[in-house]
N, C-alpha and C. Protein backbone atom coordinates (compact mmCIF):
# COMPACT_ATOMS: atom_id res chain seq x y z
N UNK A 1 121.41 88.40 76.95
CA UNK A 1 120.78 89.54 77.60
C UNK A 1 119.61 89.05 78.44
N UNK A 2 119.25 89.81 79.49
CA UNK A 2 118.48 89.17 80.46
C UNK A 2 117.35 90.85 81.12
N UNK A 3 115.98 89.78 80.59
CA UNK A 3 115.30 91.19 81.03
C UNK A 3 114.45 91.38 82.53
N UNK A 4 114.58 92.03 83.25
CA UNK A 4 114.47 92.01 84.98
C UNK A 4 112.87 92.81 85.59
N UNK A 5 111.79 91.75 86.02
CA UNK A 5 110.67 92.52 86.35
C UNK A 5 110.45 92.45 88.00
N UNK A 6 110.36 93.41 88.78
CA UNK A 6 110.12 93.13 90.15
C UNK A 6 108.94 93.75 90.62
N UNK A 7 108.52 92.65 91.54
CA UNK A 7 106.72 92.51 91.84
C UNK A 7 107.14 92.30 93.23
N UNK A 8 105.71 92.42 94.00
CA UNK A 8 105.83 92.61 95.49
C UNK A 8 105.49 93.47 96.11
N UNK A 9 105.91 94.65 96.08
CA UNK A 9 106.50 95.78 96.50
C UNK A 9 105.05 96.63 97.24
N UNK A 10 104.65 97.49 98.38
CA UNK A 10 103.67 97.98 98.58
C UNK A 10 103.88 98.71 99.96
N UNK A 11 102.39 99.23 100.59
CA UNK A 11 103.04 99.54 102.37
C UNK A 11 102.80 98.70 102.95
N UNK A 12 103.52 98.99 103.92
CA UNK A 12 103.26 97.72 104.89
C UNK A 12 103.38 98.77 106.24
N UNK A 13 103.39 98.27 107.16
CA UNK A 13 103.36 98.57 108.75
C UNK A 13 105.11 98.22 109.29
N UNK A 14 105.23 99.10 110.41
CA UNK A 14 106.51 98.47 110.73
C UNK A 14 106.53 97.37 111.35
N UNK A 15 107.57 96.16 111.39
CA UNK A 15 107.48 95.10 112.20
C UNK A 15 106.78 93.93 110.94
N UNK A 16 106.17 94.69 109.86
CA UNK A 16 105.55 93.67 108.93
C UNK A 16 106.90 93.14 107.61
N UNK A 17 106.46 91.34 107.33
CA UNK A 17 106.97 90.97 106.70
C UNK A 17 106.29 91.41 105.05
N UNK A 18 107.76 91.28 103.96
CA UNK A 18 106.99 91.69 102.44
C UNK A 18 108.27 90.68 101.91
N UNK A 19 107.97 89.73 100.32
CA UNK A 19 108.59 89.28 99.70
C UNK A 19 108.47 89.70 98.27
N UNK A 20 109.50 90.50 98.06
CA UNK A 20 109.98 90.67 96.53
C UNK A 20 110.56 89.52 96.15
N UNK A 21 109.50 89.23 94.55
CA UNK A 21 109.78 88.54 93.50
C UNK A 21 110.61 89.61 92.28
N UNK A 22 111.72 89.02 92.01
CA UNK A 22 112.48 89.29 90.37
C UNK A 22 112.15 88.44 89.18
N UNK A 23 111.65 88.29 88.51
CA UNK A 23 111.48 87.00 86.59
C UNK A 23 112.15 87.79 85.93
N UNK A 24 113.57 87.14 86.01
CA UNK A 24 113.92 87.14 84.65
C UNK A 24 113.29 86.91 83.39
N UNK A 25 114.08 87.53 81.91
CA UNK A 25 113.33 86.88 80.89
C UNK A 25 114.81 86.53 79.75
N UNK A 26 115.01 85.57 79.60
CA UNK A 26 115.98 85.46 78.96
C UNK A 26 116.76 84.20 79.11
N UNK A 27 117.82 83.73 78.05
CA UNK A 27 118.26 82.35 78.75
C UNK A 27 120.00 82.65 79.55
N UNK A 28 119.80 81.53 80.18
CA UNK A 28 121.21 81.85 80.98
C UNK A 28 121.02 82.09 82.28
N UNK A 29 119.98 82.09 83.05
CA UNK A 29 119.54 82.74 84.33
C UNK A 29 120.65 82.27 85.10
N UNK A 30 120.73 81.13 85.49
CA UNK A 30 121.53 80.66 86.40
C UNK A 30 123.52 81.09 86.43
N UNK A 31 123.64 81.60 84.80
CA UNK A 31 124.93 81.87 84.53
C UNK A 31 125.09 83.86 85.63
N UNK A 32 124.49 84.29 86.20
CA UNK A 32 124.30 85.82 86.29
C UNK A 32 124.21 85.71 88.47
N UNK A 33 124.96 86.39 88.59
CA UNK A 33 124.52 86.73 89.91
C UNK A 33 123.74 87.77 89.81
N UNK A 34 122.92 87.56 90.87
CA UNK A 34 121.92 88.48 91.33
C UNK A 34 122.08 89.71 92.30
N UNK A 35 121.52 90.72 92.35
CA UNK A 35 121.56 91.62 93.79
C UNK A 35 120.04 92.27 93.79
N UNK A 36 119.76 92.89 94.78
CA UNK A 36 118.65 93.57 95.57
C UNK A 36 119.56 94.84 95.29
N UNK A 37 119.27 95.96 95.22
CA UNK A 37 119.64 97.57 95.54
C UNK A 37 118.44 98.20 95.98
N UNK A 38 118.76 99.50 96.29
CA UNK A 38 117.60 100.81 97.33
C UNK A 38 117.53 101.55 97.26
N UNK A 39 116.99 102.52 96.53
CA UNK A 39 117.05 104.11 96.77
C UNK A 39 116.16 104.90 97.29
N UNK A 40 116.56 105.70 97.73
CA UNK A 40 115.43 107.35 97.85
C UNK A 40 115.92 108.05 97.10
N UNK A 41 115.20 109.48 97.02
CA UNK A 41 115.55 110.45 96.27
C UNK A 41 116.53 111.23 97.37
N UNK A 42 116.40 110.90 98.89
CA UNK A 42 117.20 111.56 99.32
C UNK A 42 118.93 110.55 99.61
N UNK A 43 119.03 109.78 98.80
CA UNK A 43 120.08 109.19 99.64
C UNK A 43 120.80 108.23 97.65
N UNK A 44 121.62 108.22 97.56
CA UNK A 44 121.94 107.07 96.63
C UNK A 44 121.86 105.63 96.50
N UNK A 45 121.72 105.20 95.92
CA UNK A 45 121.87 104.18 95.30
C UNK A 45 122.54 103.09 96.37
N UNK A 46 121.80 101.97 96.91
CA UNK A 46 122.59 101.21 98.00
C UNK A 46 122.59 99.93 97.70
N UNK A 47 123.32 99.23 98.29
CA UNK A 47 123.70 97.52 98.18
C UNK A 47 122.31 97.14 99.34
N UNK A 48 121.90 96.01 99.22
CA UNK A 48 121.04 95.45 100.05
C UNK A 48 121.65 93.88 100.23
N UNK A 49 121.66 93.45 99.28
CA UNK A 49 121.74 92.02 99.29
C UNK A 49 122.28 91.46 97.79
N UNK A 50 122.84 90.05 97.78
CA UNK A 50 123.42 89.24 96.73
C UNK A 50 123.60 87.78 96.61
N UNK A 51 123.35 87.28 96.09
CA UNK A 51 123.71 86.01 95.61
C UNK A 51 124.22 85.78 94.48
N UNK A 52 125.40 84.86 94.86
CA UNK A 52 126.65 84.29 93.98
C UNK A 52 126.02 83.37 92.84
N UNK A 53 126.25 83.30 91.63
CA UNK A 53 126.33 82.28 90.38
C UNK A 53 127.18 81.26 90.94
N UNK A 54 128.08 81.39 91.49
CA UNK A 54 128.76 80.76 91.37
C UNK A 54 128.73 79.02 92.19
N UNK A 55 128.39 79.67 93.82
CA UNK A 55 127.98 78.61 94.52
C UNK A 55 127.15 79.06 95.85
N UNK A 56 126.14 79.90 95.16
CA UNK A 56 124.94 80.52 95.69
C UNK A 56 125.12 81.62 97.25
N UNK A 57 126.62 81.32 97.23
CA UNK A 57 126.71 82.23 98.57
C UNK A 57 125.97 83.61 98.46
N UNK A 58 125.73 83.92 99.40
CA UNK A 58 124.55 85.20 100.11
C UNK A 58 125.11 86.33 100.88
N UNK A 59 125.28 87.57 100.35
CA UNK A 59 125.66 88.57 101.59
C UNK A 59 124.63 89.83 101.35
N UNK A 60 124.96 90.07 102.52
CA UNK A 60 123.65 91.28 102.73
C UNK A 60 124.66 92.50 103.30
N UNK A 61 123.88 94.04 103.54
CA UNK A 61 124.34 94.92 103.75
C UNK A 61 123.90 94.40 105.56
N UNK A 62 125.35 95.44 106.46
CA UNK A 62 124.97 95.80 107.80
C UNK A 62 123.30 96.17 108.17
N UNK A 63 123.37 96.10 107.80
CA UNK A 63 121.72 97.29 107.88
C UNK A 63 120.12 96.45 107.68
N UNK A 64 120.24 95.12 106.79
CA UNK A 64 119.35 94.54 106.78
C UNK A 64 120.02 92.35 107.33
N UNK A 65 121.45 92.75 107.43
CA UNK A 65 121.81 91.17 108.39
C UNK A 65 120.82 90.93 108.84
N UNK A 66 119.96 89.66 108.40
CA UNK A 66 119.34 89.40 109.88
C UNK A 66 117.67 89.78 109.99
N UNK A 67 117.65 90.43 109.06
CA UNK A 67 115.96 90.72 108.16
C UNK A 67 115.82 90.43 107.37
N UNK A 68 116.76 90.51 106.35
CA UNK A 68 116.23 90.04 104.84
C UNK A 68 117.01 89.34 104.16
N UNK A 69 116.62 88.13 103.24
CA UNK A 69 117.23 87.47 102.87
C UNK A 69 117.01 87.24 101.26
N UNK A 70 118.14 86.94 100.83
CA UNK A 70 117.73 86.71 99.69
C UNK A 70 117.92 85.44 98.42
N UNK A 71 117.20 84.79 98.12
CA UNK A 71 117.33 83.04 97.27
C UNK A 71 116.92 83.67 95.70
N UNK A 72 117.13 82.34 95.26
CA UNK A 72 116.78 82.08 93.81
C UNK A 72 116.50 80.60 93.52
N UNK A 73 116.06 80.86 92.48
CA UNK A 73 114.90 79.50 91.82
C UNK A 73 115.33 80.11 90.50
N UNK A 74 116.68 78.94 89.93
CA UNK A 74 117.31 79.11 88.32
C UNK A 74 115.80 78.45 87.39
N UNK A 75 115.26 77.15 88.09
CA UNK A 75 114.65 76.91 87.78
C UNK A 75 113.12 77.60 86.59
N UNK A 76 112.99 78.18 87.93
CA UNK A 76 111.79 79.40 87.82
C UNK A 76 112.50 81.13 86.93
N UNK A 77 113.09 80.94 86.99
CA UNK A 77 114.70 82.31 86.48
C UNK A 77 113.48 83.33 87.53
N UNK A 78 114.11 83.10 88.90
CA UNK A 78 113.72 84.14 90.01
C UNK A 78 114.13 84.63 91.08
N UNK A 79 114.46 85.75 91.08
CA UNK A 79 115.09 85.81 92.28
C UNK A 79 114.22 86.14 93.44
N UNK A 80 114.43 86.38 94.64
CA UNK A 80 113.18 86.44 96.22
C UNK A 80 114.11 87.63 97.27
N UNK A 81 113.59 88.46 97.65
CA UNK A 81 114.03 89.12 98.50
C UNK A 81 112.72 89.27 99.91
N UNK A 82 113.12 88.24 100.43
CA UNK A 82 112.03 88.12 101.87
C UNK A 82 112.82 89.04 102.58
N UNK A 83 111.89 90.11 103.51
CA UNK A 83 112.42 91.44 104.22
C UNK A 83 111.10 91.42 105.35
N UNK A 84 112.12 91.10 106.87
CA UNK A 84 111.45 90.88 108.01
C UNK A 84 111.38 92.17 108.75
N UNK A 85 110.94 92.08 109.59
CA UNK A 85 110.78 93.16 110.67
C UNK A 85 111.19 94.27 110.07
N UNK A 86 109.95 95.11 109.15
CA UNK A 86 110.38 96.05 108.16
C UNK A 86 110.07 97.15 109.27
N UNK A 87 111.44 98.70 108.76
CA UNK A 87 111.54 99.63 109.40
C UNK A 87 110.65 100.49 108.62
N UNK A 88 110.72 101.61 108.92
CA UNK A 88 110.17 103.07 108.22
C UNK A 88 111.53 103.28 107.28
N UNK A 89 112.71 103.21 107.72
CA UNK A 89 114.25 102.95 106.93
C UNK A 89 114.36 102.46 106.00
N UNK A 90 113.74 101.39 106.30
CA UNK A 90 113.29 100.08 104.62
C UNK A 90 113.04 101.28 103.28
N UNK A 91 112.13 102.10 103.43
CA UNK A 91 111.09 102.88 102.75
C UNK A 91 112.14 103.25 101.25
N UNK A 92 111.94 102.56 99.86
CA UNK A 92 112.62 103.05 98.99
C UNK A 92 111.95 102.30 97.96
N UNK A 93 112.87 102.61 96.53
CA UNK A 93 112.64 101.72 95.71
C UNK A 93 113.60 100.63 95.43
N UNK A 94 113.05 99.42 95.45
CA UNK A 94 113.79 98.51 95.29
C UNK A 94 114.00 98.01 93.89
N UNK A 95 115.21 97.90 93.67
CA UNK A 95 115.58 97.17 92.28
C UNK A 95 116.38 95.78 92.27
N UNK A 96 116.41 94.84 91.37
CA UNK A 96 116.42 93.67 91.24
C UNK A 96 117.99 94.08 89.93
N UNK A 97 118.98 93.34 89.87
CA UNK A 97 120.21 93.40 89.34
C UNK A 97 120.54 92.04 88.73
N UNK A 98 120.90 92.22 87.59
CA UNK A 98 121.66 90.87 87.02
C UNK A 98 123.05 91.34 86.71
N UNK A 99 124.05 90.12 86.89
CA UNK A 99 125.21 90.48 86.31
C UNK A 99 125.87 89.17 85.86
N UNK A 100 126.62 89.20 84.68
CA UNK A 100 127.55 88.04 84.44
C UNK A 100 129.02 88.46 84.25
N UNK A 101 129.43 89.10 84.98
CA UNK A 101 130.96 89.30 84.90
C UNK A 101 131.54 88.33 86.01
N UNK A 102 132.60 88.40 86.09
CA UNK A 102 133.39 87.62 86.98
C UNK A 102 133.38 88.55 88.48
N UNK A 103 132.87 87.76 89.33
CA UNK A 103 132.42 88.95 90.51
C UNK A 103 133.21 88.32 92.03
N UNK A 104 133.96 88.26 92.55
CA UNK A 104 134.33 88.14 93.83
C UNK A 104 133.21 89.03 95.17
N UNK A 105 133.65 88.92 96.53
CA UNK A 105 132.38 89.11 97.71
C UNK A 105 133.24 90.89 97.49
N UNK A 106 134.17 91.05 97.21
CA UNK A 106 134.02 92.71 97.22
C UNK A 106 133.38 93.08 96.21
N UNK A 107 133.37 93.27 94.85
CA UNK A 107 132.54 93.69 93.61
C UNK A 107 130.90 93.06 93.51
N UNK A 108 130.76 92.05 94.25
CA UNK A 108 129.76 91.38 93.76
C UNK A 108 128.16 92.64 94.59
N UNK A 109 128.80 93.50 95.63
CA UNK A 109 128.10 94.41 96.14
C UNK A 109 127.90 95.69 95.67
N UNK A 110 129.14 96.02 94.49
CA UNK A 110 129.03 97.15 93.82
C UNK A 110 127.78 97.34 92.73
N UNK A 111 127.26 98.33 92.73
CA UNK A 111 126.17 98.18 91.72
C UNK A 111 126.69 98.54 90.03
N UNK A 112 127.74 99.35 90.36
CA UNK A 112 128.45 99.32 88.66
C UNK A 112 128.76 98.35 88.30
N UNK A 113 128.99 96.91 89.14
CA UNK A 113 129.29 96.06 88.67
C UNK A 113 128.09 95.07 88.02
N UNK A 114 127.13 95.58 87.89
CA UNK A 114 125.91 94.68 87.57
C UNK A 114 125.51 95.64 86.35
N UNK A 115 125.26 94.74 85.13
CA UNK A 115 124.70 95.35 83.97
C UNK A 115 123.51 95.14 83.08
N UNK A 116 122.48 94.31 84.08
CA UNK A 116 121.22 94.65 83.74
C UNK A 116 120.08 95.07 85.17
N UNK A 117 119.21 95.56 85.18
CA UNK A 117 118.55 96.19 86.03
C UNK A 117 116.97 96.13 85.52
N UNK A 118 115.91 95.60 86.53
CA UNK A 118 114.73 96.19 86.78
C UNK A 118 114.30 97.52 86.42
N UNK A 119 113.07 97.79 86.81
CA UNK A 119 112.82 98.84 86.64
C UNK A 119 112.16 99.82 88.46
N UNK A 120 112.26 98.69 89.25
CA UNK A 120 112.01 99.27 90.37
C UNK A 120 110.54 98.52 91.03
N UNK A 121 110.59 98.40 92.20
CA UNK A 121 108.94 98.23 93.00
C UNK A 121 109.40 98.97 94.24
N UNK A 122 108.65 99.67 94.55
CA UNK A 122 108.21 100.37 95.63
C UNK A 122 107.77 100.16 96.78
N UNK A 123 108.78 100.13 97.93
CA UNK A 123 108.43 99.49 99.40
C UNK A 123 108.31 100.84 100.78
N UNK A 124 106.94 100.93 100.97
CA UNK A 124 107.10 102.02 102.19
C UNK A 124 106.58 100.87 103.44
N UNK A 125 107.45 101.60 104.64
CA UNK A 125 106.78 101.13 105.41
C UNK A 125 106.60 102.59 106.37
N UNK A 126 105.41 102.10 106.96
CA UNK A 126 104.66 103.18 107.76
C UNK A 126 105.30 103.07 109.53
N UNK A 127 105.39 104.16 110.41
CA UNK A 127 105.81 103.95 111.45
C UNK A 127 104.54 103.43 112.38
């Protein structure tokens, strides 16, 4: 079992850079892919970003290609979600995802497919 804290999170301006940190707590870090998710209260639950256990591959949603990226440090049991040229769109709560199931690039974006979770940090950005 793996327990998920995410730090970072605050306003920022549009056009401004912010990096979410995830610490795990638990052993096995490196056995678990990771994801980023997003919500508002007006909208569900969204994919942002992922990285593979397996051989660290990276995919992101249409929507942040190309702004935000996301690594890990098994080392450190951490995951990083650096998020560039932030919109007013950005504006949600962000959650941090562990999973150890067997995950291919279609499931590995689903969020049912991930079965431990953060508790959320909070990213506005201002227009």
């Amino acid at each position: 079992q793996v327990r998920l804290v995410e730090s970072g999170g605050g306003l920022v301006q549009a056009g401004d850079s912010l990096k979410l940190s995830c610490a795990a707590s638990g052993r096995g870090f490196s056995n678990y892919h990771l994801g980023w998710f997003r919500q508002t209260p007006e909208k569900e639950r969204e994919f942002v970003a992922a990285i593979s256990r397996y051989d660290g591959s990276t995919y992101a949603s249409d929507s942040v290609k190309g702004r935000f990226s996301i690594s890990r440090e098994n080392d450190k049991n951490t995951v990083y979600l650096e998020m560039s040229n932030l919109r007013p769109a950005d504006t949600a709560v962000y959650y941090c995802a562990a999973s150890d199931l067997w995950l291919d690039a279609t499931r590995i974006i689903q969020d049912s497919k991930y079965n431990y979770w953060g508790q959320g940090t909070q990213v506005t950005v201002s227009a």
